[in-house]
Protein backbone atom coordinates (compact mmCIF):
# COMPACT_ATOMS: atom_id res chain seq x y z
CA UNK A 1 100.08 276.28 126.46
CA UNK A 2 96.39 276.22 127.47
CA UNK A 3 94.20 277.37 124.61
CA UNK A 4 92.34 280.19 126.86
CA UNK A 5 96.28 281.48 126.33
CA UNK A 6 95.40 280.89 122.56
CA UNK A 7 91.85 283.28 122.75
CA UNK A 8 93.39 285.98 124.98
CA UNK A 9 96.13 286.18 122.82
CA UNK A 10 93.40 286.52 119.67
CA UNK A 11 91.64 289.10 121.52
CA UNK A 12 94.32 290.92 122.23
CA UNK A 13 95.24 290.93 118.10
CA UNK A 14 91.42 292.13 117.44
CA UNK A 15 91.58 294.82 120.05
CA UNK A 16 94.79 296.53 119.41
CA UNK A 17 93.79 296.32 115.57
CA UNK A 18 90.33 297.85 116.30
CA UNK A 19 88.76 294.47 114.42
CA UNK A 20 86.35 292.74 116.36
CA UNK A 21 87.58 289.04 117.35
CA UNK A 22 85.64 286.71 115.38
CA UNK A 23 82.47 288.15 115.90
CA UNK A 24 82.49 288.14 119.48
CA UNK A 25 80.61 290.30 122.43
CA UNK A 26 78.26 292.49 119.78
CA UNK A 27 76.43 293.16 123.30
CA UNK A 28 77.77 295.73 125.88
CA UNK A 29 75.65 292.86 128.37
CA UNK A 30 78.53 290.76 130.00
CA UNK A 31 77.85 286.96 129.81
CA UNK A 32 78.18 285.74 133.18
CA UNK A 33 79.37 282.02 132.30
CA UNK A 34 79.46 280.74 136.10
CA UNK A 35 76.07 282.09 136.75
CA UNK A 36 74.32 280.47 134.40
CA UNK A 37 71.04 278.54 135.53
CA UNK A 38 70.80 275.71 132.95
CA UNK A 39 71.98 274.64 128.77
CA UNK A 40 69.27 274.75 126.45
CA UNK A 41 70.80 273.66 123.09
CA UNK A 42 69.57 273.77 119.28
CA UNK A 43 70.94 272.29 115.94
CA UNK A 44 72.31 269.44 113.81
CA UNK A 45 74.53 266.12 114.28
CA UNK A 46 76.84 268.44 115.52
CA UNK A 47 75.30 269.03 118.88
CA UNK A 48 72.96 266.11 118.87
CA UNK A 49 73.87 263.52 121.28
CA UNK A 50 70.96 261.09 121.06
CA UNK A 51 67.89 262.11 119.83
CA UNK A 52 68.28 260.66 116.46
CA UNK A 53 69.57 257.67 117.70
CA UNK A 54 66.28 257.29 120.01
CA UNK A 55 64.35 257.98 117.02
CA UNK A 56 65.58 255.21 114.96
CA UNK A 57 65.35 253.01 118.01
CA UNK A 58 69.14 252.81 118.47
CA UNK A 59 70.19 252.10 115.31
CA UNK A 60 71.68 255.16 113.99
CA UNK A 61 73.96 256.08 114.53
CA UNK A 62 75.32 252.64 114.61
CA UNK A 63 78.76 251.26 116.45
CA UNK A 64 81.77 252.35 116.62
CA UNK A 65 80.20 255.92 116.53
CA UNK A 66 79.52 256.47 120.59
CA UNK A 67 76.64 255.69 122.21
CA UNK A 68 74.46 257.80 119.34
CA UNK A 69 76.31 260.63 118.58
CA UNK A 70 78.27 261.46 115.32
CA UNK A 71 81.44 261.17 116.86
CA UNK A 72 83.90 258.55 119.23
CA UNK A 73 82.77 260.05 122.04
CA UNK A 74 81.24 263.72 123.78
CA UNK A 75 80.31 266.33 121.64
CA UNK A 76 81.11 269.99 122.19
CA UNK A 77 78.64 270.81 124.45
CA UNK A 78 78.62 268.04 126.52
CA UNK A 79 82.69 269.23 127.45
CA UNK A 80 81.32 272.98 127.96
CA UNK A 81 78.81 272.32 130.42
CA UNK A 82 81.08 271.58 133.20
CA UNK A 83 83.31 274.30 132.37
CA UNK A 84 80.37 276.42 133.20
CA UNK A 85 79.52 274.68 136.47
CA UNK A 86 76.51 272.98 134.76
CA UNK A 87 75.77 269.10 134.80
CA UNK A 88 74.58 267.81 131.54
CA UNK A 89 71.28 266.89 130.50
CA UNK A 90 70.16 265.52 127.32
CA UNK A 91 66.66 266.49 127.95
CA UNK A 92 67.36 270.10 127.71
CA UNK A 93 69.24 269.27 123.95
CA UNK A 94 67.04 269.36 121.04
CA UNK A 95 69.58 269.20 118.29
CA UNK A 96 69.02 266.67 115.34
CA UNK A 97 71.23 265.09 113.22
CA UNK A 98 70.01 266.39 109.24
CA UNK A 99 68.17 269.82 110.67
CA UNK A 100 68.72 272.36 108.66
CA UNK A 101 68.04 275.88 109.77
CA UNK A 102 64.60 275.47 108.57
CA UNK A 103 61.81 273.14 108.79
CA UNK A 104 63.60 270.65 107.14
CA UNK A 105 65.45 267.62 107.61
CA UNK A 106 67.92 266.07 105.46
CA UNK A 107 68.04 262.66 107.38
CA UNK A 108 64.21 262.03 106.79
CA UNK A 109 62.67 264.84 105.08
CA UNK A 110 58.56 265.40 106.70
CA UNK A 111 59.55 263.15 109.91
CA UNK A 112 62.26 264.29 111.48
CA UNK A 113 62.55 268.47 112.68
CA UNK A 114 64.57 271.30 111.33
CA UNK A 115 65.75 274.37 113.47
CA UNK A 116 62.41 275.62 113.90
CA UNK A 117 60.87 272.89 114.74
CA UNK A 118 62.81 272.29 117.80
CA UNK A 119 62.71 275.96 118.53
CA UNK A 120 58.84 275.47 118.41
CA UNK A 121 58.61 272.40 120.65
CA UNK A 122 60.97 274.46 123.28
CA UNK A 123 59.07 277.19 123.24
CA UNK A 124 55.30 275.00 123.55
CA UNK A 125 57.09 273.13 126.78
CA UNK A 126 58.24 276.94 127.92
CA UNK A 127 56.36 279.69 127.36
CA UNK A 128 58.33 281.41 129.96
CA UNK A 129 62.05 280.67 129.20
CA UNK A 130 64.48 280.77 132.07
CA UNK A 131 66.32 284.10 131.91
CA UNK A 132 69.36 283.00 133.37
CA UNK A 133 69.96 279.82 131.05
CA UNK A 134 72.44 279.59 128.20
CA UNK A 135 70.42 278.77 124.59
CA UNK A 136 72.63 277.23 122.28
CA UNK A 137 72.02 277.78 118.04
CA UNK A 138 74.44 275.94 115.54
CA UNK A 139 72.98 275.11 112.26
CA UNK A 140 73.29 275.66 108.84
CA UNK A 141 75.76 272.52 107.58
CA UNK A 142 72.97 270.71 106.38
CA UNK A 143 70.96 273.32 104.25
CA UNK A 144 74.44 273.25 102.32
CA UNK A 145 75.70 269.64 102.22
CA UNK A 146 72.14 267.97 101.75
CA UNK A 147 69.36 270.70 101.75
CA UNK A 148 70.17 271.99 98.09
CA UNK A 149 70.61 275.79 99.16
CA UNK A 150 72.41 277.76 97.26
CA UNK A 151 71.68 281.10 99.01
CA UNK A 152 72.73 282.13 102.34
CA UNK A 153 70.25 284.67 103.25
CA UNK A 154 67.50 281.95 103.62
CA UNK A 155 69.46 279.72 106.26
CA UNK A 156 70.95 283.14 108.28
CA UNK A 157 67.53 284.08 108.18
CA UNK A 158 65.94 281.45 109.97
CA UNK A 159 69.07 281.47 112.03
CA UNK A 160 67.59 285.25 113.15
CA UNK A 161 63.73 283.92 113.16
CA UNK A 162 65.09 281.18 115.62
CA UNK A 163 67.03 284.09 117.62
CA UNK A 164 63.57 285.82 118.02
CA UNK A 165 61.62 282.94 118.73
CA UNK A 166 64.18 282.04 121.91
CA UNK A 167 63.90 286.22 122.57
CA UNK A 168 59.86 285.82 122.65
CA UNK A 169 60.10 283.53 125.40
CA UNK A 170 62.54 285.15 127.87
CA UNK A 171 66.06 284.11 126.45
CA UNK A 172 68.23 286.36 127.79
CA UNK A 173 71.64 284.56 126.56
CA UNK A 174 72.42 283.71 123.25
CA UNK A 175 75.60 281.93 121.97
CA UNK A 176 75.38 281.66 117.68
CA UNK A 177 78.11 279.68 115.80
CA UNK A 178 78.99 280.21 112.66
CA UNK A 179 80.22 277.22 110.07
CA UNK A 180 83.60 275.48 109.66
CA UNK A 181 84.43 275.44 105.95
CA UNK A 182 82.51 273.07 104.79
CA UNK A 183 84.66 272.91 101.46
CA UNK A 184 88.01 271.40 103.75
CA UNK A 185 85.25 268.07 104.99
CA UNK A 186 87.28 264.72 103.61
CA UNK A 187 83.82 263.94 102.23
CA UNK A 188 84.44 267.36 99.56
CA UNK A 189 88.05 267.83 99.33
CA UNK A 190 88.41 265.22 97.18
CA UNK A 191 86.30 267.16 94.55
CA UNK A 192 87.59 270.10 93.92
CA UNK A 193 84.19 271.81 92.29
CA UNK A 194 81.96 270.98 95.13
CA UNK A 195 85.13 272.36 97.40
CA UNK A 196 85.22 275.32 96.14
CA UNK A 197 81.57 275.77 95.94
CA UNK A 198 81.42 274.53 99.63
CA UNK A 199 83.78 277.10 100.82
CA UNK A 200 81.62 279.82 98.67
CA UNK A 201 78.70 279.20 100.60
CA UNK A 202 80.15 278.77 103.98
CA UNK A 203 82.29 281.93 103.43
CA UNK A 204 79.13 283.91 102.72
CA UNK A 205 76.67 282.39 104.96
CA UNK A 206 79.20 283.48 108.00
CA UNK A 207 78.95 286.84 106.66
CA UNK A 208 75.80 287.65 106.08
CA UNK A 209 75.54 286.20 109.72
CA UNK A 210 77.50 288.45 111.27
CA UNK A 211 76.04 291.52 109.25
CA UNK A 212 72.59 289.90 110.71
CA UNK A 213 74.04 289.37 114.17
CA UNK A 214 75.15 292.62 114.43
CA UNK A 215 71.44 294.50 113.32
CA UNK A 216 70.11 292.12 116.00
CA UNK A 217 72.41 293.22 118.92
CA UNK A 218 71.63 296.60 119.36
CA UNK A 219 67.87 296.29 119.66
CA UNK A 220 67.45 293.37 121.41
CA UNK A 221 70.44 294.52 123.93
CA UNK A 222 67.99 297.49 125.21
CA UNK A 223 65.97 294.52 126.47
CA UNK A 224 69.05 292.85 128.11
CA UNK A 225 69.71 290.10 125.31
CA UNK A 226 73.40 288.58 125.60
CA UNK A 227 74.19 287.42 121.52
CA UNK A 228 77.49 285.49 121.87
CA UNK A 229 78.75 284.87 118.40
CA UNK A 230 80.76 281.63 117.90
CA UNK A 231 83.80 281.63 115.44
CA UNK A 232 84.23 278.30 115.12
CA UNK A 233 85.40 278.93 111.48
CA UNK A 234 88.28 280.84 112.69
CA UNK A 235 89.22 277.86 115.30
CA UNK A 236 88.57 274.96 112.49
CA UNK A 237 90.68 276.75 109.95
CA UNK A 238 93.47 277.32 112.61
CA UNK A 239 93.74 273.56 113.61
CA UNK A 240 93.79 272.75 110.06
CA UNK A 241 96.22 275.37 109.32
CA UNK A 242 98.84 274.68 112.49
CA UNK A 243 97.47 270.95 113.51
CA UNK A 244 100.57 270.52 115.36
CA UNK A 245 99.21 272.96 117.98
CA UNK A 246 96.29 271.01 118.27
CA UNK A 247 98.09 267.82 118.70
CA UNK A 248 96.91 266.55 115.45
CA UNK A 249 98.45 265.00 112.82
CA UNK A 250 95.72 264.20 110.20
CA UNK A 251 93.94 266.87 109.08
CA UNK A 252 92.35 265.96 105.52
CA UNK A 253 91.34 262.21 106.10
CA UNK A 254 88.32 260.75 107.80
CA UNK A 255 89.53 258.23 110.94
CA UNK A 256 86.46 256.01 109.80
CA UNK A 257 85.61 254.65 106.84
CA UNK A 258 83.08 254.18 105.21
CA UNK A 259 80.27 255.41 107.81
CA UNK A 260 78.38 252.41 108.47
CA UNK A 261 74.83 254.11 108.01
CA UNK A 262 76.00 254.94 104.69
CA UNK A 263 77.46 251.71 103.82
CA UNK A 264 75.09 249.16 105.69
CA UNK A 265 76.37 245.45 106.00
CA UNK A 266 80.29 247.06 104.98
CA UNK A 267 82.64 246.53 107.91
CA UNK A 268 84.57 249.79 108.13
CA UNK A 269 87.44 250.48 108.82
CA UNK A 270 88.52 252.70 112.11
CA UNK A 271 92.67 254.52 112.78
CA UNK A 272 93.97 253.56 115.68
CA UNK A 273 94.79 256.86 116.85
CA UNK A 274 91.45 259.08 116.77
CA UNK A 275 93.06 261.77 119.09
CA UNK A 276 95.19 262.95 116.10
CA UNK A 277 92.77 262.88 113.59
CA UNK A 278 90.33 266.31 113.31
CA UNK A 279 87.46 264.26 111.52
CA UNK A 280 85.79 261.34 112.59
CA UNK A 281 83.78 260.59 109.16
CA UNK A 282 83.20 262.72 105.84
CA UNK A 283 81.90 265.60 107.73
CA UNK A 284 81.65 264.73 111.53
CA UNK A 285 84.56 266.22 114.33
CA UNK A 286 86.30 263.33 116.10
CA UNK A 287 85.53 263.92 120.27
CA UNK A 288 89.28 265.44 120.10
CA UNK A 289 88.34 267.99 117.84
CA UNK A 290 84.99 269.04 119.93
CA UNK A 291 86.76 269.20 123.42
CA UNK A 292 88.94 272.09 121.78
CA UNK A 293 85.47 273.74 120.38
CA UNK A 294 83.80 273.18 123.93
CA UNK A 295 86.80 275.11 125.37
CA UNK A 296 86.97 277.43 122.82
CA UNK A 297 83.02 278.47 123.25
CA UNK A 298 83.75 278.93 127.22
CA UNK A 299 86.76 280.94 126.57
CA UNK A 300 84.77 282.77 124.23
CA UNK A 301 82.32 283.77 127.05
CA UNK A 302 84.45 284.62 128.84
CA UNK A 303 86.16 286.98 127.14
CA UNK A 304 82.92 288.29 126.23
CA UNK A 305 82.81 289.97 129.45
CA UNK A 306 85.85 291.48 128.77
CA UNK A 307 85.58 293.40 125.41
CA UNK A 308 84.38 296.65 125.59
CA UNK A 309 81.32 297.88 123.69
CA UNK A 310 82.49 298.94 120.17
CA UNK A 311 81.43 302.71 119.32
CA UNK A 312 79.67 301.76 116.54
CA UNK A 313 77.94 298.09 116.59
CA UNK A 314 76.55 298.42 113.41
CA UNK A 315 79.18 299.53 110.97
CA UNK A 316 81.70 297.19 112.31
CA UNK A 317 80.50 294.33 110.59
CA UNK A 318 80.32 294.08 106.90
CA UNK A 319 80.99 290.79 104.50
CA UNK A 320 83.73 289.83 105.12
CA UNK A 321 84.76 291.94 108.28
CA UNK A 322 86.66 288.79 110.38
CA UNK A 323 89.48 288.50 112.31
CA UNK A 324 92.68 287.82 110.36
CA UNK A 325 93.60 284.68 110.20
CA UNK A 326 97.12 285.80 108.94
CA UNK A 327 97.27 287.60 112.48
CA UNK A 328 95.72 284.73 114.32
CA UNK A 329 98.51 282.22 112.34
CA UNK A 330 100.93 283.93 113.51
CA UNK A 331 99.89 284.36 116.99
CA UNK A 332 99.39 280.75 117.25
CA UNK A 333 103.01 279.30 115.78
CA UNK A 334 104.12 280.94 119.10
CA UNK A 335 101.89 278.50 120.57
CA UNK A 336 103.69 274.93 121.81
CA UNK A 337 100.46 271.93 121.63
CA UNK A 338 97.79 272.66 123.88
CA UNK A 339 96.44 270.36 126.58
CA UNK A 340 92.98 270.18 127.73
């Protein structure tokens, strides 16, 4: 079973219950995803796939992670660009590994950017932004796992400052994704304190996103601004939940260890089947696990297109106010593994 069986099935679940799907379509603007123009993309390791390694003069990341990024191989949205007819181009990616959601930078604090300053540099090079593009934002990880925050109205709200910047220009489509639980990383789950307190603060910061998300949509959607919410919390917790589904069999263990940036002149050691594993290091996707996100964010456009406006944007979402996951379990042990 192909996984856009998986979403439609999901939608279906958040439709007939009246619930929107994972914070999908706040917009009544459909997301065209084959007419896009171009990928314009914004965040952390998790959608960087080279800029800190040309920063650092190819050193980090180091081998065996792939050719710069933290992974063994593509990243997310290097698989959904050609799902949406688009050829991929690093020059239109400004993620950084360590950006947090605000001007800092967990990798090397004062020299490296943050969210906003790669917002800022895309929005110097374009003061007219291309309408018909897709603009990427995923951040937040690092304001949690290295930044020190502790509350998640600071990160969602430079998460909303970024939204406006892209808005100022001309952005017309905007796809947001929420965090994984960070608390479920191999690097925390072996402490269960800084689990739990993980899970907390992911937990909250994806609901005071989608509150924020939501007060966004209806203004800016008189102007013709697409927000796209992400769910990728609802997707991570399902493969860790039915990994069987996924084709994975290892769902709590890093494949490598220890990272060799964080263990310099240590030799680590690497599985030998990186397909089934859902982590690559402490906190970083293997390439298996980000082919099932890229599909899952083009499904999720898709779809877009087909939800209809709810009657009331704004009091849909409160804390808290997700699809169920007990639903979307069940849905998904129908499922038999999914091929890409």
């Amino acid at each position: 079973m192909r996984l856009q069986i998986l979403v439609s099935r999901m939608y279906g679940v958040a439709i007939a219950t009246s619930l929107p799907i994972a914070l999908v379509a706040l917009s009544p603007v459909a997301a065209e995803a084959a007419s896009f123009t171009n990928l314009y993309v914004f965040g952390d390791s998790l959608s960087d796939t080279g800029n800190l390694y040309q920063a650092t003069g190819n050193l980090i990341p180091p081998p065996p992670y792939f050719n710069g990024r933290l992974s063994n191989g593509l990243l997310w949205v290097e698989y959904l660009a050609p799902k949406l007819n688009l050829t991929y181009t690093p020059q239109t990616n400004f993620a950084f590994a360590g950006a947090t959601t605000g001007t800092l930078n967990t990798t090397l604090p004062g020299v490296f950017p943050g969210l906003q300053q790669e917002v800022n540099q895309f929005t110097a090079l374009n003061p007219v932004a291309d309408p018909a593009a897709l603009y990427i934002l995923w951040a937040g990880a690092n304001d949690y796992l290295g930044g020190g925050q502790q509350n998640p109205v600071i990160p969602v709200s430079n998460l909303s400052t970024a939204i406006q910047s892209l808005v100022g220009v001309g952005a017309k489509n905007i796809l947001v994704a929420n965090l994984p639980d960070l608390g479920k990383q191999p690097g925390a789950i072996g402490n269960p304190q800084a689990s739990a307190g993980l899970t907390a603060l992911s937990s909250a910061h994806n609901s005071f996103l989608a509150q924020t998300l939501s007060m966004l949509s209806s203004p800016l959607s008189a102007s013709g601004v697409n927000l796209i919410p992400l769910d990728i919390n609802a997707l991570v917790n399902d493969a860790l939940t039915n990994p069987a589904n996924y084709g994975f069999t290892n769902t709590t263990q890093s494949c490598i260890f220890p990272p060799p940036f964080l263990s310099p002149g240590v030799v680590p050691t690497v599985c030998t089947n990186p397909g089934e594993y859902v982590f690559w290091d402490d906190i970083h996707p293997t390439t298996a696990t980000h082919a099932f996100i890229g599909e899952f964010a083009f499904e999720t456009i898709n779809s877009s297109q087909a939800v209809p406006e709810p009657p009331a944007v704004a009091g849909l979402f409160v804390a808290g106010a997700f699809l169920s996951l007990g639903a979307l379990r069940r849905k998904c042990q129908k499922a038999v593994k999914i091929e890409l």
